[in-house]
Protein backbone atom coordinates (compact mmCIF):
# COMPACT_ATOMS: atom_id res chain seq x y z
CA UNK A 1 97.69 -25.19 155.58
CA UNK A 2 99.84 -22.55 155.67
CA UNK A 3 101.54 -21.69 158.99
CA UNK A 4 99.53 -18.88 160.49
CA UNK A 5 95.92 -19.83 159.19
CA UNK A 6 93.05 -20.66 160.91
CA UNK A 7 92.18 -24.26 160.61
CA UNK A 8 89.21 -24.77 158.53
CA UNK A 9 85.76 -25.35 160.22
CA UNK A 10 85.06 -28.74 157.65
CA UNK A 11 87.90 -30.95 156.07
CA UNK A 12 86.89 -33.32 153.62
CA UNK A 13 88.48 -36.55 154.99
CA UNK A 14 89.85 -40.17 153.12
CA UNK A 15 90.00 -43.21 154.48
CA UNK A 16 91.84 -45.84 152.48
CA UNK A 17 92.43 -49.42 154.31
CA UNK A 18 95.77 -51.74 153.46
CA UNK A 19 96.41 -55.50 154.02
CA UNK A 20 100.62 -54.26 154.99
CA UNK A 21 102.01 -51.20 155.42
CA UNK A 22 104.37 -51.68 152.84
CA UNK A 23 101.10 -51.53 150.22
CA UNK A 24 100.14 -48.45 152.32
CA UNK A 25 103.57 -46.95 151.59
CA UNK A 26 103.49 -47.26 148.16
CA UNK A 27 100.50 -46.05 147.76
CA UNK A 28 101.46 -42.59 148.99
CA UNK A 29 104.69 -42.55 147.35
CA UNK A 30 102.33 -43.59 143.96
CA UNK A 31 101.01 -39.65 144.46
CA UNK A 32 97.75 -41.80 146.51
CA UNK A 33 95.42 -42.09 143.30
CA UNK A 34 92.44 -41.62 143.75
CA UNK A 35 92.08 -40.04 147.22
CA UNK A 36 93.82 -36.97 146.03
CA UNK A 37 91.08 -36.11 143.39
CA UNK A 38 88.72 -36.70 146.23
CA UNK A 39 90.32 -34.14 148.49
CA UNK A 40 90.80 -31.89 145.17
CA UNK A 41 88.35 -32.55 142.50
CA UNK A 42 88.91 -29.19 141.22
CA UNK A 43 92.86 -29.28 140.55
CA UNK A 44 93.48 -30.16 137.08
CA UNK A 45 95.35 -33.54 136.33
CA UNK A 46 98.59 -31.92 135.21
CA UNK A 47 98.48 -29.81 138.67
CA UNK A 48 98.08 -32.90 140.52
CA UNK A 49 100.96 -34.57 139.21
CA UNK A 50 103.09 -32.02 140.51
CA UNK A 51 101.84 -32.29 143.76
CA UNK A 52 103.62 -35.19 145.52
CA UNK A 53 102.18 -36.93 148.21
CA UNK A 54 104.59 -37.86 151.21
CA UNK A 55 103.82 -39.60 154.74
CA UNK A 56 103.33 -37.18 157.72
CA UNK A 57 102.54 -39.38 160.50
CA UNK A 58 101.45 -42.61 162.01
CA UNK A 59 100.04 -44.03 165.04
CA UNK A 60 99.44 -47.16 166.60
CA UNK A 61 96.85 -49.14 168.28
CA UNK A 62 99.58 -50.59 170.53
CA UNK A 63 102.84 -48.85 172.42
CA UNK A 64 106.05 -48.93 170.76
CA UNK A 65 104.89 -48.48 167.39
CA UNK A 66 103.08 -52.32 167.63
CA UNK A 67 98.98 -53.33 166.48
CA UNK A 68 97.40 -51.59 163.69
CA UNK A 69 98.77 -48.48 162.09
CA UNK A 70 97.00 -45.65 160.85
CA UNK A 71 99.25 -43.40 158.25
CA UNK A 72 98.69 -40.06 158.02
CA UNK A 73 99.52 -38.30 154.43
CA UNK A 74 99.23 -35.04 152.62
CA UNK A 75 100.89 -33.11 149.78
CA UNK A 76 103.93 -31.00 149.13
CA UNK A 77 106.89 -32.52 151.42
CA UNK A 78 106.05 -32.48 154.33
CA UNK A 79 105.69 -29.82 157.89
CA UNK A 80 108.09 -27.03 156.32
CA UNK A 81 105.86 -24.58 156.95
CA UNK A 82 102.64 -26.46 156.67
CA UNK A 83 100.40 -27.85 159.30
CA UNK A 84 97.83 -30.93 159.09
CA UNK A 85 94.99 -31.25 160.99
CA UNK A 86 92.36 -33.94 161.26
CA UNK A 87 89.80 -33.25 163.93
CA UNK A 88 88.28 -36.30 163.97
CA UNK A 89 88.98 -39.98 163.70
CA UNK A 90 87.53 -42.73 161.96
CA UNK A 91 85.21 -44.47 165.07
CA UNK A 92 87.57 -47.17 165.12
CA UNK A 93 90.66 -44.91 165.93
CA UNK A 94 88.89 -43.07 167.94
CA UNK A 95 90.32 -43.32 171.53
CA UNK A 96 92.15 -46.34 170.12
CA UNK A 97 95.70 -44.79 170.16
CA UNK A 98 98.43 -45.80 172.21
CA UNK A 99 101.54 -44.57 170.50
CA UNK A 100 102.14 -42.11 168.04
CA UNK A 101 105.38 -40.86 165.24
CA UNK A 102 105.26 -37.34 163.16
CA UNK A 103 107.81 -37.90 160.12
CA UNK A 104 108.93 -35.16 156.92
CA UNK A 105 109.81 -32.82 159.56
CA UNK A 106 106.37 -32.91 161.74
CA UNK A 107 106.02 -33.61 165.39
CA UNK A 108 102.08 -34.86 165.86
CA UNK A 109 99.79 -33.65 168.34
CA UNK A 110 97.13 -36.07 169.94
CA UNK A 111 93.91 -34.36 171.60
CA UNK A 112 91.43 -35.78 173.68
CA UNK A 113 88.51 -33.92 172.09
CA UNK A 114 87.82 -33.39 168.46
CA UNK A 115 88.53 -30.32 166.47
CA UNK A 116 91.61 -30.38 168.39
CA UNK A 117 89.52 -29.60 172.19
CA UNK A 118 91.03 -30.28 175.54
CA UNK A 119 94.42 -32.12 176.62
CA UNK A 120 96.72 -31.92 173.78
CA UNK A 121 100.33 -34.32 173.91
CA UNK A 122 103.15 -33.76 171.45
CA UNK A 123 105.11 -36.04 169.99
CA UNK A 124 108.55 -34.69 169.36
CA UNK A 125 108.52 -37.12 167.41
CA UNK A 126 107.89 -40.02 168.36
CA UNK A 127 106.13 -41.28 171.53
CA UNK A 128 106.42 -45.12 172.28
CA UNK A 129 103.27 -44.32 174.60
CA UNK A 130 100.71 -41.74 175.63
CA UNK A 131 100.92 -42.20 179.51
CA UNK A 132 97.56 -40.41 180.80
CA UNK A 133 96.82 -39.44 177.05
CA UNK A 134 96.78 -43.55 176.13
CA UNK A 135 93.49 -44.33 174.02
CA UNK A 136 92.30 -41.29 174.18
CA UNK A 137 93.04 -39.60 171.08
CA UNK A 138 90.29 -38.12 168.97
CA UNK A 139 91.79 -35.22 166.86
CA UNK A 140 95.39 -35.05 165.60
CA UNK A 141 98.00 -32.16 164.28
CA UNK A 142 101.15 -32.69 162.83
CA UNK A 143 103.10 -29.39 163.17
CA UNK A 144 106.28 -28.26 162.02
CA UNK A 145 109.61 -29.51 164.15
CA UNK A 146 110.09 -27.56 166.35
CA UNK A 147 106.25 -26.33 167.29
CA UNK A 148 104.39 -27.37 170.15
CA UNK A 149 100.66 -28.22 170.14
């Protein structure tokens, strides 16, 4: 989204599952086939292989970047004037998160509630923990550097 806009009321969301991270990785950095035309079915093929897919954030089910991950991706390169959202998690991420990493220039913001309600911690950008905010993440947003949930 661009910086500025209102955060649309329903986002279409992808989940794709990995045995390692490195065959998560490559995934994105193989433009995420697939998922893309899922989130885009409209954008022509030639449009979508201009759009490059790049890594915005992960988090962990354990502190200090340890248990399973969950990678966050999108489009374009990255936070440089863009902001992700996902107000909700998959049920078993839900309140399952216990540290947390923006990347491409994004710091990531863990709420309590979904659609982005209630206590909000940013991680500028990395946290090894939560503290109070420790499983209770339900709705993330990876800003640009610099910007403050």
């Amino acid at each position: 989204m661009p910086e500025g806009e209102m955060m649309p009321e329903a986002v279409p969301t992808v989940v794709s599952c990995f045995d390692t991270l490195e065959e998560a990785e490559r995934f994105i950095a193989d433009g995420a086939p697939g998922d893309v035309e899922q989130l885009q079915p409209a954008v022509g093929q030639s449009a979508m292989a201009a759009a490059a897919t790049v890594t915005i954030g992960k988090a962990w089910t354990g502190t200090s970047r340890t248990g399973s991950v969950l990678i966050h991706w999108g489009t374009g390169t990255g936070c440089y004037g863009v902001t992700y959202g996902f107000p909700s998690l998959a049920s078993s991420w839900n309140n399952n998160i216990r540290s947390a990493e923006g990347v491409s220039n994004c710091w990531s913001s863990q709420y309590d509630g979904a659609n982005y309600a209630g206590t909000v911690l940013t991680c500028a950008p990395y946290c090894s923990t939560l503290g109070s905010m420790a499983a209770k993440t339900s709705s993330i947003v990876y800003r640009p550097k610099g910007t403050f949930g």
